[in-house]
Protein backbone atom coordinates (compact mmCIF):
# COMPACT_ATOMS: atom_id res chain seq x y z
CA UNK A 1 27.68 6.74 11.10
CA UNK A 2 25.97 3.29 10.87
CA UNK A 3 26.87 -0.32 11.85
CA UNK A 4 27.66 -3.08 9.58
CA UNK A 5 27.10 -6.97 10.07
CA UNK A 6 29.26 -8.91 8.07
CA UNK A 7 28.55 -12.99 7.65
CA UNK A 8 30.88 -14.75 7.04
CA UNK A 9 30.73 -17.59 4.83
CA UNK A 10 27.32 -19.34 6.35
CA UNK A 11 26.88 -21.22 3.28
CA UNK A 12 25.62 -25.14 2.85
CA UNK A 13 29.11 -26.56 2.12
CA UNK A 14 30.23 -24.98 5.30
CA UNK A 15 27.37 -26.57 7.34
CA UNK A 16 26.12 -30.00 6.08
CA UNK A 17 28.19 -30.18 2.89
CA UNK A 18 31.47 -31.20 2.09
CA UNK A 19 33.21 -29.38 4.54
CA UNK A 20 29.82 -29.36 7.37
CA UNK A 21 30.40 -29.61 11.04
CA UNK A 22 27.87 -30.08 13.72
CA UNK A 23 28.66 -26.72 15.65
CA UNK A 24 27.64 -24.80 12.42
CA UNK A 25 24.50 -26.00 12.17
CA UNK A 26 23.31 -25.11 15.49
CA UNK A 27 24.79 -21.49 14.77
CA UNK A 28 21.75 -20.87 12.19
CA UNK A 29 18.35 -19.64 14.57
CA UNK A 30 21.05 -16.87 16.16
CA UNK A 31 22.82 -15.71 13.17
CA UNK A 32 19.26 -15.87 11.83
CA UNK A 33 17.98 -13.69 14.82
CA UNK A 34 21.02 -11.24 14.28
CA UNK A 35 20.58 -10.30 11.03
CA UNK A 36 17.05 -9.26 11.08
CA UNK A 37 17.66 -7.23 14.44
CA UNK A 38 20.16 -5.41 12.21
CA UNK A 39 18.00 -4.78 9.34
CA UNK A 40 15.28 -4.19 11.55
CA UNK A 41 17.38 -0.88 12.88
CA UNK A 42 17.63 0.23 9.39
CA UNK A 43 21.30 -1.47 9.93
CA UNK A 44 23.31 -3.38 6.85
CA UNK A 45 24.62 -6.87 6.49
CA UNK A 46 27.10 -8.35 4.28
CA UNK A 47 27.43 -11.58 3.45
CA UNK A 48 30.33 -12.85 2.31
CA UNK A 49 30.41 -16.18 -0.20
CA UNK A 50 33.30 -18.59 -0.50
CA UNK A 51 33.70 -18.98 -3.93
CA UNK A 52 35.35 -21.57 -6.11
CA UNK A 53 35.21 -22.54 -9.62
CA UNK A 54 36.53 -26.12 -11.45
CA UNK A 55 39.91 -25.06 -11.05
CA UNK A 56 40.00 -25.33 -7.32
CA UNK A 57 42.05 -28.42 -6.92
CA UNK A 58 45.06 -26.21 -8.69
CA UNK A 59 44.52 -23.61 -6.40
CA UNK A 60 46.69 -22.99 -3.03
CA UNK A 61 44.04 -23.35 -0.96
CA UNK A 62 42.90 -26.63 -3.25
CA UNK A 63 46.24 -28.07 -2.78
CA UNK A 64 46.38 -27.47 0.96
CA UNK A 65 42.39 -28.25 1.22
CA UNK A 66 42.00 -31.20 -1.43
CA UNK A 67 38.10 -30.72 -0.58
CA UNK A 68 36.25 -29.12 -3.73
CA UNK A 69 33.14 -27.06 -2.06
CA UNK A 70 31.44 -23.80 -2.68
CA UNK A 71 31.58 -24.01 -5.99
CA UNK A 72 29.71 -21.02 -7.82
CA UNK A 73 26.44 -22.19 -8.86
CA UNK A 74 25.73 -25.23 -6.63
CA UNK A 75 23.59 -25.92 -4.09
CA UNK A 76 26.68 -25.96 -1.51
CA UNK A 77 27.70 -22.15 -3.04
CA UNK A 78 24.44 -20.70 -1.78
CA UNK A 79 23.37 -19.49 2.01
CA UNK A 80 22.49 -21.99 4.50
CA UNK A 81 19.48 -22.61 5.56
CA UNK A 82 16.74 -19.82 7.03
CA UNK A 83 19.43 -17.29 5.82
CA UNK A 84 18.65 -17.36 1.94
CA UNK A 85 15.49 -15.37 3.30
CA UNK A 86 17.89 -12.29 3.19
CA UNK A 87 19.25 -12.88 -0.87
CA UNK A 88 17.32 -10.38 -2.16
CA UNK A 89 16.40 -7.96 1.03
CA UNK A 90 16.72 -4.52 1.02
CA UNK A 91 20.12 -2.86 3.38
CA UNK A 92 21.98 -6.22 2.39
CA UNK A 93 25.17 -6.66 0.18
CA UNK A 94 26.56 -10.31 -0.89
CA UNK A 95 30.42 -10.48 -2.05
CA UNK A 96 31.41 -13.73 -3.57
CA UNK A 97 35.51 -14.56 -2.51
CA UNK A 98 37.98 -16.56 -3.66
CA UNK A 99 40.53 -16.46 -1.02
CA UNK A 100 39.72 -16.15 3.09
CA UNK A 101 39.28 -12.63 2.97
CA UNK A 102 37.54 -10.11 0.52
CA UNK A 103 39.52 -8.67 -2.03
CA UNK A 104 41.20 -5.45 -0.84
CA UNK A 105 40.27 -4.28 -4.69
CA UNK A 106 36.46 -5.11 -3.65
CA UNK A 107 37.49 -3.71 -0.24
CA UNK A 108 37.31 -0.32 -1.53
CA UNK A 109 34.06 -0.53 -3.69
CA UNK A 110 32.74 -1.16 -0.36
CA UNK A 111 34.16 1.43 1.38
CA UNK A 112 32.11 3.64 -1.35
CA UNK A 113 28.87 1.88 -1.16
CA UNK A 114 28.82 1.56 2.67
CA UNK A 115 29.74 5.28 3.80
CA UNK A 116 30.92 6.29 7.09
CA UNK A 117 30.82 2.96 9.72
CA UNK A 118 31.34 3.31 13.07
CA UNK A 119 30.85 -0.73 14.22
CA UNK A 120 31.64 -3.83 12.40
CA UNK A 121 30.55 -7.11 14.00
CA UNK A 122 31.60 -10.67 12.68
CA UNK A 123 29.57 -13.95 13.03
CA UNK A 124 29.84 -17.22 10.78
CA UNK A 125 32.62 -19.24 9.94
CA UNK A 126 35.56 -20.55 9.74
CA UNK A 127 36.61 -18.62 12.85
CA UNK A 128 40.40 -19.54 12.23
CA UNK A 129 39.90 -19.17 8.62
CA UNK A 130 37.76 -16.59 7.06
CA UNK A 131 36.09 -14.82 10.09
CA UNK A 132 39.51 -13.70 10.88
CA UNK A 133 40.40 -13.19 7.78
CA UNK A 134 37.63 -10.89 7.40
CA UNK A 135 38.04 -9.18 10.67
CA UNK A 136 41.50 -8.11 9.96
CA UNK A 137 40.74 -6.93 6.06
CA UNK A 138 38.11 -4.96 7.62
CA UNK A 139 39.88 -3.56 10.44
CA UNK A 140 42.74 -2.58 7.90
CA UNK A 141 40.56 0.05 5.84
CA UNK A 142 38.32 0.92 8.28
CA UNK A 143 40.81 1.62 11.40
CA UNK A 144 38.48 4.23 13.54
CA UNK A 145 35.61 1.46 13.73
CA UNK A 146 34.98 -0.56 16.97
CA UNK A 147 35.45 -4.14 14.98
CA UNK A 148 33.10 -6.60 17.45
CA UNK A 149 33.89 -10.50 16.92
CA UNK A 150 30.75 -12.44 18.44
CA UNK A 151 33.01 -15.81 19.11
CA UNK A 152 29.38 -17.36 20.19
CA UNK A 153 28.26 -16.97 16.89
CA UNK A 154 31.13 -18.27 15.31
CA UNK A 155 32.94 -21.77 15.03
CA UNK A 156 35.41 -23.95 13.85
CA UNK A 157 35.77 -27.56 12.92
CA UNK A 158 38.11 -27.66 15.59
CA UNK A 159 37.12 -26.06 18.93
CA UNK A 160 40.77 -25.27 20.01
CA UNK A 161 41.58 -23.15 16.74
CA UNK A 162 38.54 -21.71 17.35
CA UNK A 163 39.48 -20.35 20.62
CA UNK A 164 43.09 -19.46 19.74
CA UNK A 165 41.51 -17.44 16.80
CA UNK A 166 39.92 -15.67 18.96
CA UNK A 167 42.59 -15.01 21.20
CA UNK A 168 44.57 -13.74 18.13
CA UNK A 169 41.87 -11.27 17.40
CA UNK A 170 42.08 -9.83 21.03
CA UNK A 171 45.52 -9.44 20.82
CA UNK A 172 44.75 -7.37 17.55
CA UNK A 173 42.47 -5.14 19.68
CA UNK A 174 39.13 -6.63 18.15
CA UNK A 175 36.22 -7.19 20.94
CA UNK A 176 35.36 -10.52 21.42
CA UNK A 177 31.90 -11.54 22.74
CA UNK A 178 32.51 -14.84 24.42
């Protein structure tokens, strides 16, 4: 049984574009670090893509977040910085999503391609938003894995939804690495 990184939504927009924040940025030479130790150990990593299209403004979350970014085929779509180093890499998966969390449809592709996991850790952002999100979609298919949240490798545009999020995810029985 393997282990499974899973990025979360490191992507331009998210760190110097429309929706950037200073904490993200300084996130990158760790995440960076992280994901070639795990591909290093013969290890996969997903990376999961915040997708939007013109439409966005119509959306729920456009309506609620009256900020278009991430749309698919822009600059502020793609990885952030270092990271587009691992696009095309071998032991890596990408999953473009239109809501926080992956698709419980694409959920079970993935289930198929990935095998038998016995670890899933989180890093990226938005910890309130799509890291836990993530954590919980994950958690719900695969429900034997340890599911690790590495809350220094994660952040927020605000610092104390941040650290509720990650109380939230305790409480759910998810490890947190403070």
């Amino acid at each position: 049984m393997g282990k499974l990184l899973v990025v979360v939504d490191y992507q331009n927009d998210f760190v110097t574009g429309a929706l950037g924040f200073k904490e993200a940025e300084s996130l990158e030479d760790k995440i960076y670090e992280k994901v070639k130790s795990y591909l290093e150990n013969g290890e996969k990593v997903l990376f999961t893509y915040d997708t939007h299209f013109e439409n966005y403004l119509d959306t729920r979350e456009g309506k609620n977040l009256p900020i278009v970014h991430c749309l698919k085929g822009t600059e502020g779509h793609d990885l952030y910085g270092k990271l587009k180093e691992f696009k095309n890499k071998e032991n890596t998966l990408h999953y473009d999503k239109e809501a926080f969390g992956i698709d419980p449809r694409k959920m079970i592709k993935l289930e198929e391609t990935l095998g038998e996991i016995s670890e899933i850790e989180f890093v990226g952002i938005v910890t309130n938003m799509c890291v836990i999100s993530n954590a919980v979609v994950f958690q719900s298919l695969y429900k034997d894995a340890n599911i690790i949240v590495d809350g220094k490798l994660c952040s927020s545009f605000d610092n104390n939804l941040h650290n509720e999020a990650l109380d939230v995810l305790e409480g759910l029985q998810i490890k947190v690495l403070r």
